[in-house]
Each structure stands twice: as C-alpha cells, then as structure tokens.
PDB file of N, CA and C in Angstrom:
ATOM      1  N   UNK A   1      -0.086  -2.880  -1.734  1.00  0.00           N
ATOM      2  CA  UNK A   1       0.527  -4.185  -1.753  1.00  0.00           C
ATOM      3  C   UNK A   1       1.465  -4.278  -2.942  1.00  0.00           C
ATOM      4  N   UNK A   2       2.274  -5.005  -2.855  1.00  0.00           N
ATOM      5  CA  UNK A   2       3.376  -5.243  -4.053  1.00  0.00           C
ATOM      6  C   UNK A   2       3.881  -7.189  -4.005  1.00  0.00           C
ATOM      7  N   UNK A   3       3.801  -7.281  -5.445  1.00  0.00           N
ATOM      8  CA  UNK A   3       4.157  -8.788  -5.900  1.00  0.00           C
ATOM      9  C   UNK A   3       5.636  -9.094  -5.206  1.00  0.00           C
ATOM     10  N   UNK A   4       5.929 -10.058  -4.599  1.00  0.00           N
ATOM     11  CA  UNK A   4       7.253 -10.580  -4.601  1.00  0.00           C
ATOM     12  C   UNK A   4       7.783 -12.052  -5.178  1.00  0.00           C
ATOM     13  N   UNK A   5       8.709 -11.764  -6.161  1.00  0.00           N
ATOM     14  CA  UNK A   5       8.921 -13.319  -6.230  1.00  0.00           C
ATOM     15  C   UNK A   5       9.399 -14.210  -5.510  1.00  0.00           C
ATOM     16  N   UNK A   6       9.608 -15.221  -5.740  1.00  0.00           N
ATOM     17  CA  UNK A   6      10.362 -16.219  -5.035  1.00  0.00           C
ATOM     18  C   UNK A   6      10.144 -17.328  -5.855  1.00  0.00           C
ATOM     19  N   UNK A   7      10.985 -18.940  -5.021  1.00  0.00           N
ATOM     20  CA  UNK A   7      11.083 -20.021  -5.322  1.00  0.00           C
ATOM     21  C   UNK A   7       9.467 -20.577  -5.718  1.00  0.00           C
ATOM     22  N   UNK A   8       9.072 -20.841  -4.942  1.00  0.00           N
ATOM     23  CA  UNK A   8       7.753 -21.144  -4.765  1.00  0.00           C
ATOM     24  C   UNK A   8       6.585 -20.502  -5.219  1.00  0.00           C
ATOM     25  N   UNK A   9       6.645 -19.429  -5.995  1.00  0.00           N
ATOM     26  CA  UNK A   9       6.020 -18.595  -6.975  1.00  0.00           C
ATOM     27  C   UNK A   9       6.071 -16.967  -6.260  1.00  0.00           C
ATOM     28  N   UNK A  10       5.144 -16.565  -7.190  1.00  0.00           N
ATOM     29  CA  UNK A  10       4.992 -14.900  -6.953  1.00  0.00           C
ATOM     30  C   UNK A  10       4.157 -14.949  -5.141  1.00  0.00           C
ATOM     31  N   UNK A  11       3.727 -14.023  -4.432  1.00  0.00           N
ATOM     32  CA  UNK A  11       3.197 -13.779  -3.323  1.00  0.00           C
ATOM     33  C   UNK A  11       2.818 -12.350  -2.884  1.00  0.00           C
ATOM     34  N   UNK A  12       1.634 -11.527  -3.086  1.00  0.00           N
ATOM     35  CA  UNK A  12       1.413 -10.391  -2.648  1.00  0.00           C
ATOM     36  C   UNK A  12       1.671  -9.630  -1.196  1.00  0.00           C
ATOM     37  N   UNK A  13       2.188  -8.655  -1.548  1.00  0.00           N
ATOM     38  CA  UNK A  13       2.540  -8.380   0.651  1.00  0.00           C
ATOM     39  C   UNK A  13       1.970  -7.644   0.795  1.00  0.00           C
ATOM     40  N   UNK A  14       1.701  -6.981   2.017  1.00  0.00           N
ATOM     41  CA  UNK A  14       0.992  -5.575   2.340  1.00  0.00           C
ATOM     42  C   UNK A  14       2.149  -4.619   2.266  1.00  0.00           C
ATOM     43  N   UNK A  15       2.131  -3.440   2.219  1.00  0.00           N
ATOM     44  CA  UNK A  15       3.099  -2.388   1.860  1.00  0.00           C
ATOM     45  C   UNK A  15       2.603  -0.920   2.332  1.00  0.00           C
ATOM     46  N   UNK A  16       2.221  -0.808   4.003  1.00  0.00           N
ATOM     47  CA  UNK A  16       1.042   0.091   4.071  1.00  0.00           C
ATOM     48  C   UNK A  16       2.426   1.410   3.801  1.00  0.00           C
ATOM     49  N   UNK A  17       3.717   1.366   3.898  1.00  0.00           N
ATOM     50  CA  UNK A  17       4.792   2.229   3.838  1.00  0.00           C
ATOM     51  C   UNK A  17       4.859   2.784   2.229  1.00  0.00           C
ATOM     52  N   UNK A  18       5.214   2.244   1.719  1.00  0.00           N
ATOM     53  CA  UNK A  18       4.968   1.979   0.033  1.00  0.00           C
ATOM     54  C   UNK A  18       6.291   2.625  -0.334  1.00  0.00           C
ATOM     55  N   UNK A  19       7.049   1.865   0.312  1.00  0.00           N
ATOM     56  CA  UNK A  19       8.274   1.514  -0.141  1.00  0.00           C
ATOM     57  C   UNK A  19       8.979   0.613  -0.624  1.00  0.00           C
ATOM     58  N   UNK A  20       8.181  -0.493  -0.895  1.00  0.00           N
ATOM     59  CA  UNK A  20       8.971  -1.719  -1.606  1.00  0.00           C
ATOM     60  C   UNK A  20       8.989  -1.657  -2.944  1.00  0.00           C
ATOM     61  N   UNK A  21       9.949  -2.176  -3.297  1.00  0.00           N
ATOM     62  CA  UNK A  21      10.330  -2.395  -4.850  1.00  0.00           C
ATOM     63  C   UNK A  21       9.385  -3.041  -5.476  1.00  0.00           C
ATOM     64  N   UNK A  22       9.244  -2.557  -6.822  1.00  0.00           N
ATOM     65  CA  UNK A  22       8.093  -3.339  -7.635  1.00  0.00           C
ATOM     66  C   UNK A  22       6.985  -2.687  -7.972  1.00  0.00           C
ATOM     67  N   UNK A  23       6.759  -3.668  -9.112  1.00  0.00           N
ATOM     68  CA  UNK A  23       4.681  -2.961  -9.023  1.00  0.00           C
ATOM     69  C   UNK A  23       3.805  -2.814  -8.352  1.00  0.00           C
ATOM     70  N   UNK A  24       3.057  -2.303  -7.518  1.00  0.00           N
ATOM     71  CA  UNK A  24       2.391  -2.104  -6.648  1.00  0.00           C
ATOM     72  C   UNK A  24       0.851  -1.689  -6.854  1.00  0.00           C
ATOM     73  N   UNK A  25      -0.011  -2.234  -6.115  1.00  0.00           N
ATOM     74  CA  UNK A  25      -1.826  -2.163  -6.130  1.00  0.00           C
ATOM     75  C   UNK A  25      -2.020  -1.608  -5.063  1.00  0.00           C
ATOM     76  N   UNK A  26      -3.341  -0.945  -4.761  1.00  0.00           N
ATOM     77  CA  UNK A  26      -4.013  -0.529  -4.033  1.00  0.00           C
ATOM     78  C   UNK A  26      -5.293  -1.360  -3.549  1.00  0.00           C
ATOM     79  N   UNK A  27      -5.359  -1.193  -2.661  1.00  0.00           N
ATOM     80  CA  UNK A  27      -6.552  -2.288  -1.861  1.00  0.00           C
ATOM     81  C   UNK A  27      -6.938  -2.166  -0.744  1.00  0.00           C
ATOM     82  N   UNK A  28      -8.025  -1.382  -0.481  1.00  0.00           N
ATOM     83  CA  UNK A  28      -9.109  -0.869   0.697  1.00  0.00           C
ATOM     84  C   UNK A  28      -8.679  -1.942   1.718  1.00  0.00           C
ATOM     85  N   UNK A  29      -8.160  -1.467   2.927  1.00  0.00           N
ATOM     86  CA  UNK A  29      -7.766  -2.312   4.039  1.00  0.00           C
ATOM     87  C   UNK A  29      -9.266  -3.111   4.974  1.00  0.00           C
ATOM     88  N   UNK A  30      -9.683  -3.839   3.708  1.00  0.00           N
ATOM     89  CA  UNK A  30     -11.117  -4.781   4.431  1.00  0.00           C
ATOM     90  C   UNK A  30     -10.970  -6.151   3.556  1.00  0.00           C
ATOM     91  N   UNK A  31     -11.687  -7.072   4.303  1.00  0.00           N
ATOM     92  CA  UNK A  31     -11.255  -7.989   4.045  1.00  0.00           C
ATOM     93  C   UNK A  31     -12.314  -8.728   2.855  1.00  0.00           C
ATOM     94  N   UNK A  32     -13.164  -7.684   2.840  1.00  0.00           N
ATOM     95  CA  UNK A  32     -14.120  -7.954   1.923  1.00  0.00           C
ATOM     96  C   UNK A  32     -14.332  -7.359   0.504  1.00  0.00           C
ATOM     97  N   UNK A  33     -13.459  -6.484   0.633  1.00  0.00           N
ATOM     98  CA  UNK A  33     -12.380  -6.245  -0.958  1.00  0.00           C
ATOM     99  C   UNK A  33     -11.544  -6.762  -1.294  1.00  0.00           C
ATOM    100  N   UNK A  34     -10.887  -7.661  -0.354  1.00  0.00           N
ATOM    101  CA  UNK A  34      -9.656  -8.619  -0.290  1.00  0.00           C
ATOM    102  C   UNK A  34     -10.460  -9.829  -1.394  1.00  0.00           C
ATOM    103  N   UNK A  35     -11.536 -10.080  -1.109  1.00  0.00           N
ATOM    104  CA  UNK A  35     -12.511 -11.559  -1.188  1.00  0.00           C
ATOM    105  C   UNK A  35     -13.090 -10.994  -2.579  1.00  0.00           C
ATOM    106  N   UNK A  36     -13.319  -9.893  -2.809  1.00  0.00           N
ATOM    107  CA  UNK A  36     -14.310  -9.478  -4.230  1.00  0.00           C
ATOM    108  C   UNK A  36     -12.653  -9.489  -4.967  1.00  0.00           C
ATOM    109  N   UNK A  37     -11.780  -8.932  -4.866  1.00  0.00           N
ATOM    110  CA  UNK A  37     -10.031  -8.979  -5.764  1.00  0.00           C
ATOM    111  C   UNK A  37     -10.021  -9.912  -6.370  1.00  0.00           C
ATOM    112  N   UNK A  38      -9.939 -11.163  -5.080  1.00  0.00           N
ATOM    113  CA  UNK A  38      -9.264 -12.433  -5.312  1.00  0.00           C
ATOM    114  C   UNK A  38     -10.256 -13.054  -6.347  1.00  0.00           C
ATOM    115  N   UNK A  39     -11.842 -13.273  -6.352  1.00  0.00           N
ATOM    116  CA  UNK A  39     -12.891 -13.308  -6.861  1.00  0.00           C
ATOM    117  C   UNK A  39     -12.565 -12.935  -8.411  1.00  0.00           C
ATOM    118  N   UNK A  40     -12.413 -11.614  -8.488  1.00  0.00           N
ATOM    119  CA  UNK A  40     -12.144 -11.074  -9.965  1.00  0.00           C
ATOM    120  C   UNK A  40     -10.762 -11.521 -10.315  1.00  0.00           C
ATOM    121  N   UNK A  41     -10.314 -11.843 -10.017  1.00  0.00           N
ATOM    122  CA  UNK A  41      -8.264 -12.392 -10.180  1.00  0.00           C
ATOM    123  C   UNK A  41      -7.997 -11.170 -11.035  1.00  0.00           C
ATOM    124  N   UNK A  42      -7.796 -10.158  -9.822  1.00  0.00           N
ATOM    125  CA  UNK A  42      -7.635  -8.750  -9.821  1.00  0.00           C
ATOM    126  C   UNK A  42      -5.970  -8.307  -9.948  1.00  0.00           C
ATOM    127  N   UNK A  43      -5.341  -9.563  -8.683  1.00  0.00           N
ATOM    128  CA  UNK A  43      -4.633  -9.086  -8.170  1.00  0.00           C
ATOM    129  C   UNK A  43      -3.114  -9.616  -9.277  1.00  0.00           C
ATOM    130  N   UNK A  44      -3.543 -10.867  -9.956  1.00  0.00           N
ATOM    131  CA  UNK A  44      -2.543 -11.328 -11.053  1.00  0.00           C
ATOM    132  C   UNK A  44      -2.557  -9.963 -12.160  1.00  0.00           C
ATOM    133  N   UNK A  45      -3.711  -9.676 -12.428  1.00  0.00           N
ATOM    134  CA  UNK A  45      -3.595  -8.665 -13.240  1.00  0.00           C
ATOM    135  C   UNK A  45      -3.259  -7.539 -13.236  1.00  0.00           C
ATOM    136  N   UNK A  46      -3.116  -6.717 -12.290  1.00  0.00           N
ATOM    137  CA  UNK A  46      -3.031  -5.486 -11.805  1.00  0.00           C
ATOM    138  C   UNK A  46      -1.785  -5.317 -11.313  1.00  0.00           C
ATOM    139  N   UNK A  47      -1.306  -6.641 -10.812  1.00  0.00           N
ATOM    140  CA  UNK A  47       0.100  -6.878 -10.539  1.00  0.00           C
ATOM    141  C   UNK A  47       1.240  -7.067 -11.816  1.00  0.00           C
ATOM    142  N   UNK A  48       1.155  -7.541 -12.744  1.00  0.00           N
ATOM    143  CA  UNK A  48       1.353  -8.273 -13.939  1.00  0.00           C
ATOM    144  C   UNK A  48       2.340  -9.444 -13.614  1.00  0.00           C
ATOM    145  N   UNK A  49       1.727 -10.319 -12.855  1.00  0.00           N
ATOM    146  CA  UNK A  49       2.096 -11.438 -12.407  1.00  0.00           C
ATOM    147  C   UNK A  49       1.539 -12.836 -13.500  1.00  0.00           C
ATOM    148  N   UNK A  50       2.060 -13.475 -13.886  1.00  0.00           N
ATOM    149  CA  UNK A  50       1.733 -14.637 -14.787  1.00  0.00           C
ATOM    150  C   UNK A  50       1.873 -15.790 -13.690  1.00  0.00           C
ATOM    151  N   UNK A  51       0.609 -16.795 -13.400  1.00  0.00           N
ATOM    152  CA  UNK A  51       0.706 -17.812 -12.404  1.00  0.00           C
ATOM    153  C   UNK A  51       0.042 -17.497 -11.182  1.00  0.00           C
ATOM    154  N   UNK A  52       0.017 -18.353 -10.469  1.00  0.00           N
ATOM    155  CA  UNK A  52      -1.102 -18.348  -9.060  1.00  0.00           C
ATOM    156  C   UNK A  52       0.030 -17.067  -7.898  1.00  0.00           C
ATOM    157  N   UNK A  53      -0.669 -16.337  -7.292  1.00  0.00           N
ATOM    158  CA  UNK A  53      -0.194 -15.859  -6.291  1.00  0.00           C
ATOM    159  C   UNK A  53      -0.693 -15.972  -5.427  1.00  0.00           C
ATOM    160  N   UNK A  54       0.028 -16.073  -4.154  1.00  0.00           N
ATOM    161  CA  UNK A  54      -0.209 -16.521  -2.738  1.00  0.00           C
ATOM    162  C   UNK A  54      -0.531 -14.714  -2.011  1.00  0.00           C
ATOM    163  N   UNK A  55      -1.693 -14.783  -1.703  1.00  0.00           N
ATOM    164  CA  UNK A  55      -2.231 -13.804  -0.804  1.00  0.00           C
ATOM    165  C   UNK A  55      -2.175 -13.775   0.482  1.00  0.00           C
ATOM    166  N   UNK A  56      -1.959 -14.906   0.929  1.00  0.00           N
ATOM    167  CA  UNK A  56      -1.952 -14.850   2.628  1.00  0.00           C
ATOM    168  C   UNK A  56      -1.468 -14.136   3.428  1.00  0.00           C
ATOM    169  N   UNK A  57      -0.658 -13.900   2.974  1.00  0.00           N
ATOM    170  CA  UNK A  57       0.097 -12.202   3.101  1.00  0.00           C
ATOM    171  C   UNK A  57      -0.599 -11.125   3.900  1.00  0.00           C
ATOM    172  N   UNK A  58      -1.162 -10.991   2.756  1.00  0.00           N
ATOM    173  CA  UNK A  58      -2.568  -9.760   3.095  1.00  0.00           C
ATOM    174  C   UNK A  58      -3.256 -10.027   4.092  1.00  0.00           C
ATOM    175  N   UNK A  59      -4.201 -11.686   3.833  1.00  0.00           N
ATOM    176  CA  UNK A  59      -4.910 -12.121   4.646  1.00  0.00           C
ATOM    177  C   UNK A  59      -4.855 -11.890   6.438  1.00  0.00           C
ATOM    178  N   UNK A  60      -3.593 -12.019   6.564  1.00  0.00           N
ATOM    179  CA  UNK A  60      -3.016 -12.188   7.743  1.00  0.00           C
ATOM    180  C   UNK A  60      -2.875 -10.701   8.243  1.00  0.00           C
ATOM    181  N   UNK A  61      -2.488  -9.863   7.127  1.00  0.00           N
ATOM    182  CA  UNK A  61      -2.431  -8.093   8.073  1.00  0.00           C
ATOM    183  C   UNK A  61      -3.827  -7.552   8.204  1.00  0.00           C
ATOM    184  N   UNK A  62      -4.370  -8.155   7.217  1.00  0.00           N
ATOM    185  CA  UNK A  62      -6.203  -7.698   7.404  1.00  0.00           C
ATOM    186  C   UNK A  62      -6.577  -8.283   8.605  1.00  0.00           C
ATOM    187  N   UNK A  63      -6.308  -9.416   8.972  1.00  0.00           N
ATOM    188  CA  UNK A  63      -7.076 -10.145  10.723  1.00  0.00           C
ATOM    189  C   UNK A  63      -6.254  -9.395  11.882  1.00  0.00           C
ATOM    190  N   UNK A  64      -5.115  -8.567  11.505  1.00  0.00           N
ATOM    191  CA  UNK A  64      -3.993  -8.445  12.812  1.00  0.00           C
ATOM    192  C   UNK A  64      -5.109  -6.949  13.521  1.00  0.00           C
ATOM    193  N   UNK A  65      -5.245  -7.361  14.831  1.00  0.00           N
ATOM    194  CA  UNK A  65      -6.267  -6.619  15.247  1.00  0.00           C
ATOM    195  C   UNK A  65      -5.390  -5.573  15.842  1.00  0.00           C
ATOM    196  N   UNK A  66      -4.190  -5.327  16.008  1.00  0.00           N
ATOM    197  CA  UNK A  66      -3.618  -4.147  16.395  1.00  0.00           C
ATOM    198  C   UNK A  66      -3.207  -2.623  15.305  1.00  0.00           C
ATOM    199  N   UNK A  67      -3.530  -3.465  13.912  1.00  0.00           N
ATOM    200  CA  UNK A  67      -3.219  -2.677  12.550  1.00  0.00           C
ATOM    201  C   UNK A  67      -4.868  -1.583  12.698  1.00  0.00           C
ATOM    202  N   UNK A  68      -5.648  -2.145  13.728  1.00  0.00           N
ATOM    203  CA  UNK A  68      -7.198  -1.596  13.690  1.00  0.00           C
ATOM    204  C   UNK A  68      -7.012  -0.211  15.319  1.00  0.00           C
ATOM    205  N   UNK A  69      -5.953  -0.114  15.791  1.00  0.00           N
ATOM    206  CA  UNK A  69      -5.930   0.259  16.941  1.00  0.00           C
ATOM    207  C   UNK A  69      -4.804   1.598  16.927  1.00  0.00           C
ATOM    208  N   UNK A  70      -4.800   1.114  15.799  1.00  0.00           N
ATOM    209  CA  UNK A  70      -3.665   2.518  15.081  1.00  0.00           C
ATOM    210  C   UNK A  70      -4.342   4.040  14.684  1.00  0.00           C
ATOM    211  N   UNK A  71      -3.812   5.081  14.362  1.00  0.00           N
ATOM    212  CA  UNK A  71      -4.387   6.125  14.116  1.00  0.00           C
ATOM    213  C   UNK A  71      -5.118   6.610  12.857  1.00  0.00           C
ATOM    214  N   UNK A  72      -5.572   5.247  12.263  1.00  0.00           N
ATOM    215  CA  UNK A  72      -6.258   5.671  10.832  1.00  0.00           C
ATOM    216  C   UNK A  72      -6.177   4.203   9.743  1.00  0.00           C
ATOM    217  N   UNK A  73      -6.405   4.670   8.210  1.00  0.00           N
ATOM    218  CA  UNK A  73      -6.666   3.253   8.290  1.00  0.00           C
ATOM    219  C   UNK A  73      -5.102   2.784   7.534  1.00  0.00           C
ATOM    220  N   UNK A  74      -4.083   3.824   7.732  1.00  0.00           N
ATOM    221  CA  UNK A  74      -2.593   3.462   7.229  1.00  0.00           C
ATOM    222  C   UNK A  74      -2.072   3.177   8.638  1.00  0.00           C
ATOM    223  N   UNK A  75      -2.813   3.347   9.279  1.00  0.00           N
ATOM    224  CA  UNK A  75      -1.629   2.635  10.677  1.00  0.00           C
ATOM    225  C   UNK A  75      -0.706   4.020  11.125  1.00  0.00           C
ATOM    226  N   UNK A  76      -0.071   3.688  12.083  1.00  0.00           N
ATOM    227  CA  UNK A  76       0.738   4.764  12.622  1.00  0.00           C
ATOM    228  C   UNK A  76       1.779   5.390  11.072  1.00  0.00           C
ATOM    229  N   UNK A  77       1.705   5.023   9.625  1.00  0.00           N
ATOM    230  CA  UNK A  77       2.239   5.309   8.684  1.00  0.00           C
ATOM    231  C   UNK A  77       1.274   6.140   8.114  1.00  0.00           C
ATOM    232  N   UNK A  78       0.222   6.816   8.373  1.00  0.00           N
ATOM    233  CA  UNK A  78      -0.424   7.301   7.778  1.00  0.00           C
ATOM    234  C   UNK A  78       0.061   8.774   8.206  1.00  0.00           C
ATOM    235  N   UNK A  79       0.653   9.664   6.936  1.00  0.00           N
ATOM    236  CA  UNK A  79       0.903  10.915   7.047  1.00  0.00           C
ATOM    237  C   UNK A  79       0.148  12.258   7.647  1.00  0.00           C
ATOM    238  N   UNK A  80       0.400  12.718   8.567  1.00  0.00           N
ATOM    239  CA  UNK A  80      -0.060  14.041   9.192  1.00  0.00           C
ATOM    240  C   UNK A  80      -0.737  15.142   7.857  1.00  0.00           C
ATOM    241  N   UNK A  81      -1.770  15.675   8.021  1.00  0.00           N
ATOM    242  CA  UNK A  81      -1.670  16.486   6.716  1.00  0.00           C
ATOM    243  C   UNK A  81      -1.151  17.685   6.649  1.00  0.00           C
ATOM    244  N   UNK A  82      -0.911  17.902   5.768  1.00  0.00           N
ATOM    245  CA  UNK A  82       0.402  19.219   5.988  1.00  0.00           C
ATOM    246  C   UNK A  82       2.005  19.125   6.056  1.00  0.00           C
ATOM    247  N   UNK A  83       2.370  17.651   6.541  1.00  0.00           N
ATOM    248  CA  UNK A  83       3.259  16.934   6.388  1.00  0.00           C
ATOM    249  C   UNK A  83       3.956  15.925   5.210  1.00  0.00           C
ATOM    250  N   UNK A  84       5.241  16.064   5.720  1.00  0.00           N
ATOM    251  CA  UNK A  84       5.394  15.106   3.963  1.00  0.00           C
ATOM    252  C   UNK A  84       6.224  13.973   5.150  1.00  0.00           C
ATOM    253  N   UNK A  85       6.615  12.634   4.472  1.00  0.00           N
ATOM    254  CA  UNK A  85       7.038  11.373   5.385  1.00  0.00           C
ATOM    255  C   UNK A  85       8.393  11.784   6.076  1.00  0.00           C
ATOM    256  N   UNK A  86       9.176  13.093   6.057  1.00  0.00           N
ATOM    257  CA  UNK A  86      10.148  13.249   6.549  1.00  0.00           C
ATOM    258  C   UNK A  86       9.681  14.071   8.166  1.00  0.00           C
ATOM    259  N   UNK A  87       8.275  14.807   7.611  1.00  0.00           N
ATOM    260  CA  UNK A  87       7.755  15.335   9.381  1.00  0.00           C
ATOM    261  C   UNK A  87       8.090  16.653   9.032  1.00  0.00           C
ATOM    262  N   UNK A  88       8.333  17.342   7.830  1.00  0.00           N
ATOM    263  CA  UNK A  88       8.562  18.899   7.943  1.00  0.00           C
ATOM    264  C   UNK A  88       7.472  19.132   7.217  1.00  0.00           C
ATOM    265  N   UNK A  89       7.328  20.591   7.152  1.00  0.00           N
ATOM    266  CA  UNK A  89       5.914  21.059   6.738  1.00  0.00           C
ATOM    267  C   UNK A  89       6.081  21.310   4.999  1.00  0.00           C
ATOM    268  N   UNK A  90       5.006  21.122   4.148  1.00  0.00           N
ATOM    269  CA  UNK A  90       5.002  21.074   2.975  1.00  0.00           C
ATOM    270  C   UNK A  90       5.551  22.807   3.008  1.00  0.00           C
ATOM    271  N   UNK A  91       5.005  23.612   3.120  1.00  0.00           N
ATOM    272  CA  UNK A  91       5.188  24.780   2.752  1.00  0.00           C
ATOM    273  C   UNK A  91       6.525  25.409   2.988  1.00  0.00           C
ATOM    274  N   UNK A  92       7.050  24.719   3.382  1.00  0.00           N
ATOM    275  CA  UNK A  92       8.759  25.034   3.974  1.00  0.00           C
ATOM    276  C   UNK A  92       9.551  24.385   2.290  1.00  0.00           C
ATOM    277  N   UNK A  93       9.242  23.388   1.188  1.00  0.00           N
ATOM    278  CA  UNK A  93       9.286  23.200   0.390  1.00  0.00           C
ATOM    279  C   UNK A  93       8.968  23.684  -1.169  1.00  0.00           C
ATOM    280  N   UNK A  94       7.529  24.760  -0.520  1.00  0.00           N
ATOM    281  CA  UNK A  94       7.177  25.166  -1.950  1.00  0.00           C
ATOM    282  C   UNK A  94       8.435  26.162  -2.041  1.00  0.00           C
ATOM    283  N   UNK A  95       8.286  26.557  -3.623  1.00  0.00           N
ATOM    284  CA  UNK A  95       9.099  27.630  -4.592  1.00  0.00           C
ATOM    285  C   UNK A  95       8.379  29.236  -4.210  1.00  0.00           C
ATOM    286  N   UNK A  96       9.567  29.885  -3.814  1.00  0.00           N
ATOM    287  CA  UNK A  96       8.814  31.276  -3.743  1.00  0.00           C
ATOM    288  C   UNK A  96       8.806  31.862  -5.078  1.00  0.00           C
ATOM    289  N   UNK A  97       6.976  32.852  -4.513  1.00  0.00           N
ATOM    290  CA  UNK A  97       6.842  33.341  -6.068  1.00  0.00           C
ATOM    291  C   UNK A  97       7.461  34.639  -6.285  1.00  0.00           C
ATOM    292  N   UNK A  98       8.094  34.470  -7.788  1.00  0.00           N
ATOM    293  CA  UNK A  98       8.763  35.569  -8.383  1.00  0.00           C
ATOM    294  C   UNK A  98       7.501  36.659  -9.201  1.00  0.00           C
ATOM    295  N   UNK A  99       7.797  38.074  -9.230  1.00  0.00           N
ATOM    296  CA  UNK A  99       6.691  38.885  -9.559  1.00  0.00           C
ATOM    297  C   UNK A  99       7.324  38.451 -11.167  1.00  0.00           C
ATOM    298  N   UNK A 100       6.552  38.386 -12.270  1.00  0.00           N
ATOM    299  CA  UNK A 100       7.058  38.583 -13.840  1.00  0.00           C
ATOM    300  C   UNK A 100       7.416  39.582 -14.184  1.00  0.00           C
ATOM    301  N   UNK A 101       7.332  40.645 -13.509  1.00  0.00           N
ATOM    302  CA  UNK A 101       7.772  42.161 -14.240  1.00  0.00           C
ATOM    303  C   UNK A 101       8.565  42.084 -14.322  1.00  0.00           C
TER     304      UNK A 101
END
C-alpha cells in the first residue's frame, strides 16, 4: 500500500503492482491485519504521514471477492518464479562467469 495525498487529507491505497509513487507498507492481504494496523496506528507511522488517514481504500480491496479468485495472494500480479515482471527468464539476465586466471 502507499500514502496518497490530497485535499481532504492523506489516504492509503492498495498497490498489489508496487508501482506507485511514494512510501510504501506492506500488509498481509487479510482483513484482520488490516484491524490489528489500524489498532496499533501502524499505518500513520510506517507511512510517515502526520494526521488521520483514510483506509477505506484497503478496506474495500480486502472485501472485493474476485481479488480471492485470482492465482495467489498478489492477484493475477503475482510473479511466475523464475520470472522477472517483464516475463523473461531471470537467467537470461545473470552476468557470465569469467575464469580469474
């Protein structure tokens, strides 16, 4: 998840891509880590947000029952292993090794 500002104050989003701009938290996709966060006012802190933030955000992708019907618990964004987010194979990337002699 990552803070966004606005008019109306700061607001946490979900970010299962983790591509948005900003500081960004991590947070077990249940809604009952959502409830122990908010509980600890986890998410002002971890965010470094000063002032109330609006979670509903979250709230709302945690109830969406099709985010549960996806292939894991990142959703159809959750990377293949062996794969990097472009879909080619890591090892096509590593550095070949040079002998030191």
């Amino acid at each position: 998840m990552v803070a966004e500002g606005g008019r109306a104050g700061s607001a946490a989003v979900p970010d299962p891509r983790r591509r948005l701009p900003g500081r960004g938290a991590w947070l077990h996709p249940d809604a009952a880590c959502l409830r122990q966060a908010e509980r600890r006012r986890a998410f002002p802190r971890a965010l470094r947000v000063t002032g109330p933030l609006d979670i509903s955000a979250l709230q709302e992708y945690l109830e969406r029952p099709e985010r549960l019907n996806r292939s894991g618990p990142l959703g159809s964004h959750q990377v293949a292993r062996g794969q990097t987010d472009a879909g080619t194979s890591r090892a096509r990337h590593r550095r070949k090794q040079v002998d030191p002699s």
